[in-house]
Structures are given as C-alpha cells and as structure tokens.
Protein backbone atom coordinates (compact mmCIF):
# COMPACT_ATOMS: atom_id res chain seq x y z
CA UNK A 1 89.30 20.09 277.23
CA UNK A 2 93.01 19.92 277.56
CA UNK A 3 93.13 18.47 273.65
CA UNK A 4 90.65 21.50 272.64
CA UNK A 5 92.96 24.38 273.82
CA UNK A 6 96.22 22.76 272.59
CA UNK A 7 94.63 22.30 269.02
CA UNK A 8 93.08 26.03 269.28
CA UNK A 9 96.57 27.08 270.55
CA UNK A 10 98.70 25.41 266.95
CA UNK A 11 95.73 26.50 265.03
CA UNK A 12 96.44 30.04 266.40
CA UNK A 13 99.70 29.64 266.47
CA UNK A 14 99.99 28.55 262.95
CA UNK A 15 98.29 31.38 262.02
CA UNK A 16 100.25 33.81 262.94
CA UNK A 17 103.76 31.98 262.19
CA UNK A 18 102.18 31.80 258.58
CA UNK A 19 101.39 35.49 258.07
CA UNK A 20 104.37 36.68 259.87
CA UNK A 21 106.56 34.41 257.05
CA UNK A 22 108.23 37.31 255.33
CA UNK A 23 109.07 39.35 257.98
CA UNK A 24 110.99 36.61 259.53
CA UNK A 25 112.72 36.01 256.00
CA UNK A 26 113.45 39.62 255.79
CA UNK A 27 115.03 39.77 259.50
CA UNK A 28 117.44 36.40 258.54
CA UNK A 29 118.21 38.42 255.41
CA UNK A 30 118.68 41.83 256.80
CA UNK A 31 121.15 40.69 260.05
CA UNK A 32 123.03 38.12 257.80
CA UNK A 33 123.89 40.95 255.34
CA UNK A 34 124.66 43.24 259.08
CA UNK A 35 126.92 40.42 260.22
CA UNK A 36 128.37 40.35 256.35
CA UNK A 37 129.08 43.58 256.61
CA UNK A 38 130.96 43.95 260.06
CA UNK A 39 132.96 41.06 259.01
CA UNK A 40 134.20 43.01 256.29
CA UNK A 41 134.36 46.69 258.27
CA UNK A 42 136.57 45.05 260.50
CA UNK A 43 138.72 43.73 257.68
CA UNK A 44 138.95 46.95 255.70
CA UNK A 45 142.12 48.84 255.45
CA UNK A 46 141.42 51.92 253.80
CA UNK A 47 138.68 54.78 255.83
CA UNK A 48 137.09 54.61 252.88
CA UNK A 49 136.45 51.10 252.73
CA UNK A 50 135.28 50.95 256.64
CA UNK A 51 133.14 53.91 255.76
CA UNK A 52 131.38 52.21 252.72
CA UNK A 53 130.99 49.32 255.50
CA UNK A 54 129.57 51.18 257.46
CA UNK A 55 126.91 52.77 255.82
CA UNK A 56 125.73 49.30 254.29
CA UNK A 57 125.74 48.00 258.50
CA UNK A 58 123.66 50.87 259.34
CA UNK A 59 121.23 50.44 256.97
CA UNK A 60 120.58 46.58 257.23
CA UNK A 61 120.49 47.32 261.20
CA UNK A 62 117.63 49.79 259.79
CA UNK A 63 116.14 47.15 258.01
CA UNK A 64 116.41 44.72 260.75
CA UNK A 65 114.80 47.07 263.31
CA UNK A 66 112.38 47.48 260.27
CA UNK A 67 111.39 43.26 261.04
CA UNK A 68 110.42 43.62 264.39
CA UNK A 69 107.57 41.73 263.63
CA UNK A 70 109.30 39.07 262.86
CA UNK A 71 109.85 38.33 266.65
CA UNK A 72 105.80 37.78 267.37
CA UNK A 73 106.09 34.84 264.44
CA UNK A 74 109.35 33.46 266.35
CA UNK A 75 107.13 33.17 269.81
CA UNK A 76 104.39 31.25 267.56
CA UNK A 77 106.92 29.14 266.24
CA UNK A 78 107.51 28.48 269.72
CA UNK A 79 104.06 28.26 270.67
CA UNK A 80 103.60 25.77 267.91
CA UNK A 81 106.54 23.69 269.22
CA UNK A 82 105.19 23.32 272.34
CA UNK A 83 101.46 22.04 271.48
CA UNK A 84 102.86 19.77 269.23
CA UNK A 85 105.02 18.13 271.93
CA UNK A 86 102.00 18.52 274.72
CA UNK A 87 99.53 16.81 272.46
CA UNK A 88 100.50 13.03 272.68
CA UNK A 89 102.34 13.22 276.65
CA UNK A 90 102.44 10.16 277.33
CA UNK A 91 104.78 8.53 279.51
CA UNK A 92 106.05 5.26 278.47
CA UNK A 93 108.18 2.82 280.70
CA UNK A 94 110.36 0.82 279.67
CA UNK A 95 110.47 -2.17 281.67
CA UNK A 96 114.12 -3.17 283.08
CA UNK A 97 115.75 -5.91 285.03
CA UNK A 98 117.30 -2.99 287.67
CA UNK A 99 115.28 -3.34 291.19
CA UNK A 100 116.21 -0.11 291.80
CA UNK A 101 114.76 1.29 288.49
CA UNK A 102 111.21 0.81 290.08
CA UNK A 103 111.52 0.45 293.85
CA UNK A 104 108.02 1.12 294.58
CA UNK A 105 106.45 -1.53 292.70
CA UNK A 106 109.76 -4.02 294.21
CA UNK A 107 108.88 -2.86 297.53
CA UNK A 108 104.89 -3.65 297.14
CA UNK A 109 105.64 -7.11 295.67
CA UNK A 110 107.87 -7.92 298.88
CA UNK A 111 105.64 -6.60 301.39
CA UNK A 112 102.90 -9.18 299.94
C-alpha cells in the first residue's frame, strides 16, 4: 500500500511539475532579468539611467508576480524528490570491526 501511494504521489506529482514547466521558466527568466536590472540601478550615475532601471525592475517584478504559478510546480518538484527517495528505503549496514558500532548485537553474543 505504502508503494501504491508513493507511485500515485510522482505520478501526480509529475504531472503537475510537467504542466507547470513554463511558468517556472518564465519566473527564472523574469527575476534574473529583476536581479539584472538592480545590479545595474545601483550602478547608474545619471537619474536618468536609474530611472530607465527602474522601470525595466518594476516590470519584470510584474512579470514575476505574473509566475506565481510557478511556485505549485516547485512544491511538486519537491513532492517528486521525496517519493523518489522514499521508494527504495532501505537501510543497509555496513558491517565494521568497531564493538561499539553495534553494541547490541556485541552485548547478545556475550551474554550467550
């Protein structure tokens, strides 16, 4: 049952990361061009140029708000990323020479 629901949770989750694609592409686009543009407000000398910077960081943090969407395919990104880890959880031991390492199974073998 365990194996059902993490395969229906990638399925799902795969779903929705796959038609929420461009919006994540246009929100990588729209705050690299907002960080672009700080960079370069804060490196302008004339008003003019901090204006023109301005106006072009206002309206990719339009555009950004605009890709809201994008967050929902983040979430099955991580939703994805976690069934995909959960599916094969297995534990495996290495076996050392350290007593310590496993004192339960030392202690059992000198109580016997």
């Amino acid at each position: 049952m365990k194996k059902f629901a993490l395969f229906l949770l990638g399925i799902v989750s795969l779903i929705v990361l796959l038609t929420h694609v461009g919006p994540m592409i246009g929100l990588i686009v729209s705050l690299a061009v907002l960080y672009f543009a700080f960079k370069k407000f804060n490196h302008a000398d004339s008003t003019a140029g901090k204006l023109l910077w301005a106006i072009i960081g206002t309206i990719a943090l339009i555009f950004s708000l605009g890709n809201v969407p994008a967050i929902v395919g983040i979430v099955a990104l991580a939703g994805l990323s976690f069934a995909y880890k959960a599916w094969d959880n297995k534990t495996d031991y290495v076996e050392s020479n350290n007593p310590f390492d496993h004192f339960e199974k030392e202690w059992k073998e000198f109580r016997s």
